[in-house]
C-alpha atoms as a PDB file:
ATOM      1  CA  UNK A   1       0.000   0.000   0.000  1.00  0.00           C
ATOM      2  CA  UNK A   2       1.196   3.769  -0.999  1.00  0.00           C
ATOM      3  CA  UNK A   3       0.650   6.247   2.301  1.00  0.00           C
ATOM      4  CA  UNK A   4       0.348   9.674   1.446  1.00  0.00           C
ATOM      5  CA  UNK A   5       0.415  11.670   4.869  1.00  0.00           C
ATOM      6  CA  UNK A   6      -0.661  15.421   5.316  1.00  0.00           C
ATOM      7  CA  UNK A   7       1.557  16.666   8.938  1.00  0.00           C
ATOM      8  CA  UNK A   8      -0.416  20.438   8.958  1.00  0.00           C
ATOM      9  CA  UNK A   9       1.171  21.041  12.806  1.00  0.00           C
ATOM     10  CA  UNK A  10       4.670  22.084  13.628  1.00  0.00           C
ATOM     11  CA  UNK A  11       4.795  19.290  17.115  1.00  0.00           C
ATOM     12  CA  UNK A  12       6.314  15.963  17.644  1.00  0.00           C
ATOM     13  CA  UNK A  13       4.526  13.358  15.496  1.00  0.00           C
ATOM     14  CA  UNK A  14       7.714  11.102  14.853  1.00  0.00           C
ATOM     15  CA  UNK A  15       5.892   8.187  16.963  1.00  0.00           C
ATOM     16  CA  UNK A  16       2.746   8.136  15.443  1.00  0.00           C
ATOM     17  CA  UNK A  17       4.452   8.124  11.820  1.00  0.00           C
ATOM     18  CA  UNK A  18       6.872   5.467  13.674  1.00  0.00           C
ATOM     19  CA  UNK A  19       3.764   3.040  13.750  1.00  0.00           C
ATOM     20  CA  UNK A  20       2.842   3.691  10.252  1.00  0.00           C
ATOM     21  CA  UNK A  21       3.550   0.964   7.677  1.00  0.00           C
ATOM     22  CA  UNK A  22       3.550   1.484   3.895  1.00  0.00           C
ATOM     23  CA  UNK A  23       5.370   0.429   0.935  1.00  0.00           C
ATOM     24  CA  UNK A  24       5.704   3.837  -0.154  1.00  0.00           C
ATOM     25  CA  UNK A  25       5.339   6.160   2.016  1.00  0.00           C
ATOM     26  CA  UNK A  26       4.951  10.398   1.307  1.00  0.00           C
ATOM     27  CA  UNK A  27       5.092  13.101   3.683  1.00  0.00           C
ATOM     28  CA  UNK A  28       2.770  16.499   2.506  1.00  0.00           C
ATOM     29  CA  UNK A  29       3.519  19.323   4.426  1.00  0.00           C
ATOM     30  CA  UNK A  30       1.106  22.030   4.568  1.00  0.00           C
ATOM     31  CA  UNK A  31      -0.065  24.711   6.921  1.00  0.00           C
ATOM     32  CA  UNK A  32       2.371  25.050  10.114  1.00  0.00           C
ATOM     33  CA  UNK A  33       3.378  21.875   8.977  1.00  0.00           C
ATOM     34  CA  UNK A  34       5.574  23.196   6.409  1.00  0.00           C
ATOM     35  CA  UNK A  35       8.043  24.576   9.206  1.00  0.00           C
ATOM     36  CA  UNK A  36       9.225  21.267   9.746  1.00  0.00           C
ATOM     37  CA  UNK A  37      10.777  21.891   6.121  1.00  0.00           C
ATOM     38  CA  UNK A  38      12.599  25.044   6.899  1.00  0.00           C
ATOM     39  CA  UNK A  39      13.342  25.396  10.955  1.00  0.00           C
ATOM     40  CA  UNK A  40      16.346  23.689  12.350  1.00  0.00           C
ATOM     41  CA  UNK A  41      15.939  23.161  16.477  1.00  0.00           C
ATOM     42  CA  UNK A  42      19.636  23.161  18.171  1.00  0.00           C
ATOM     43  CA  UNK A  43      21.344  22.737  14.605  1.00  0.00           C
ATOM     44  CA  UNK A  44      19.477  19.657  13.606  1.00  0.00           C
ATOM     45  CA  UNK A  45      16.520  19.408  10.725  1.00  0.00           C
ATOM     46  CA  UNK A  46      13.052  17.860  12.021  1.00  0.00           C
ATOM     47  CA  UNK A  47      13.180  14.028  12.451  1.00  0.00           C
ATOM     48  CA  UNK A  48      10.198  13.584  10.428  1.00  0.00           C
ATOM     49  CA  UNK A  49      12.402  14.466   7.264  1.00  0.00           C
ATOM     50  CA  UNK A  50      14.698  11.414   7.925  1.00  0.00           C
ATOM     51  CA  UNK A  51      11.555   8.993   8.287  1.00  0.00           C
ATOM     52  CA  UNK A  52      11.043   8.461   4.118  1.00  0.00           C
ATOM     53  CA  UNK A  53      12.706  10.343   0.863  1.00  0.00           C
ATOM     54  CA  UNK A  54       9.036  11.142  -0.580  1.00  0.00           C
ATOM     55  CA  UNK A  55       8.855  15.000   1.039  1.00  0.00           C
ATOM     56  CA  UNK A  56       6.812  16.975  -0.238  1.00  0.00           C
ATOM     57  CA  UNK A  57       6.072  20.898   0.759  1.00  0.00           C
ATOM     58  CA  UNK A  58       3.270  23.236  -0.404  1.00  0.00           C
ATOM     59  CA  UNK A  59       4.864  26.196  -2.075  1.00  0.00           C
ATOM     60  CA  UNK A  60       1.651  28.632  -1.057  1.00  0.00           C
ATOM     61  CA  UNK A  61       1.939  27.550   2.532  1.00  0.00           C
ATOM     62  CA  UNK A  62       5.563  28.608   2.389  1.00  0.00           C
ATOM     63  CA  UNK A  63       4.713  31.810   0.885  1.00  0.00           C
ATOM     64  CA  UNK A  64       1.656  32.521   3.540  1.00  0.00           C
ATOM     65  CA  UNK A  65       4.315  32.035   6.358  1.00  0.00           C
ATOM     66  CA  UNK A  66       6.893  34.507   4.563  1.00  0.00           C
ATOM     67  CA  UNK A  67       9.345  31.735   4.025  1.00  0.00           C
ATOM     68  CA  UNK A  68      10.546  31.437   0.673  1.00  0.00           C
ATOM     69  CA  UNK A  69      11.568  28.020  -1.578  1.00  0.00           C
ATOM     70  CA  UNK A  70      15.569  28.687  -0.297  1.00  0.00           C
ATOM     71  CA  UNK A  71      14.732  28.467   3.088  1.00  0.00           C
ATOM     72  CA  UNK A  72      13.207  24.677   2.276  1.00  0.00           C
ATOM     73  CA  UNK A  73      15.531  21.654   3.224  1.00  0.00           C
ATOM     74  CA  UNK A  74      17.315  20.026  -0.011  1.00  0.00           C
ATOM     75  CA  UNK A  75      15.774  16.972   0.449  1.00  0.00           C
ATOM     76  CA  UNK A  76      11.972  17.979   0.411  1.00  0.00           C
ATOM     77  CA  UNK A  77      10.230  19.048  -2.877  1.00  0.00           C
ATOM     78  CA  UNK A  78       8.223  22.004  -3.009  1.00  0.00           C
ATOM     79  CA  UNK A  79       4.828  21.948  -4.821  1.00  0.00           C
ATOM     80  CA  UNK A  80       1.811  23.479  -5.939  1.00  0.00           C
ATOM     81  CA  UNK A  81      -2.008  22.131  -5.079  1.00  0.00           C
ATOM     82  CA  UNK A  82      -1.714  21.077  -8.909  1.00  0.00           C
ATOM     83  CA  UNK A  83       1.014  18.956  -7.736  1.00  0.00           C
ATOM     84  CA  UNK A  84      -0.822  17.847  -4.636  1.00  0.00           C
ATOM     85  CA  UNK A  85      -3.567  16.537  -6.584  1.00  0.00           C
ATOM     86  CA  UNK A  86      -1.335  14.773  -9.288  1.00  0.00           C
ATOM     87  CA  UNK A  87       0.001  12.992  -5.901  1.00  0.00           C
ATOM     88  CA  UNK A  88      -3.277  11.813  -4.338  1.00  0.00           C
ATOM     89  CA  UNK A  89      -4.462  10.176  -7.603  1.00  0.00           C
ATOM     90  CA  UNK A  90      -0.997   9.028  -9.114  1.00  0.00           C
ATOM     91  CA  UNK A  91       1.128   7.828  -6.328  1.00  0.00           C
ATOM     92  CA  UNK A  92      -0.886   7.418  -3.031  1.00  0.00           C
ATOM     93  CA  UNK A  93      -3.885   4.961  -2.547  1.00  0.00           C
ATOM     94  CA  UNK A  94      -4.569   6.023   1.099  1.00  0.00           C
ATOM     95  CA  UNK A  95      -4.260   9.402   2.753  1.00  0.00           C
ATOM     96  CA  UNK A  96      -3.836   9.928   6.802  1.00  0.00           C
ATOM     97  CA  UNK A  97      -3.458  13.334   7.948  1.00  0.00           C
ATOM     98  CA  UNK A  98      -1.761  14.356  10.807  1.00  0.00           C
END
């Protein structure tokens, strides 16, 4: 099964996506969720981005918080809601959001 999971809050949710099992899983962040993307807490990126390589970041949520695509981490990709939708029905069969 293909996971797609929306993380729309900026607190520790590393051990509920610890429990999760997919094939493929894909983090979405949105809302405050997209600070996991850019902050950095005592020099070290969020955990979350070490828990799959399928990162994902909404580029209008970044924008809304007056971040900009620089201040992303390399590793995550930034998207539109185009994109977001092309995800859903491409490359995830279930969604959880978190």
């Amino acid at each position: 099964m293909n996971l797609g999971v929306f993380i729309n809050d900026y607190k520790s949710t590393v051990e509920t996506v610890d429990r999760l099992k997919a094939d493929k899983l894909g983090f979405i962040f949105v809302q405050n969720g997209v600070f996991h993307t850019t902050l950095k807490e005592h020099g070290k990126s969020s955990p979350l981005l070490d828990k799959t390589t399928n990162l994902y970041v909404l580029a209008e949520d970044i924008a809304t918080r007056g971040l900009t695509e620089a201040d992303v981490d390399k590793r995550v990709k930034v998207v539109t809601y185009s994109d977001v939708v092309d995800l859903i029905f491409n490359d995830y069969e279930k969604l959880a959001w978190l």
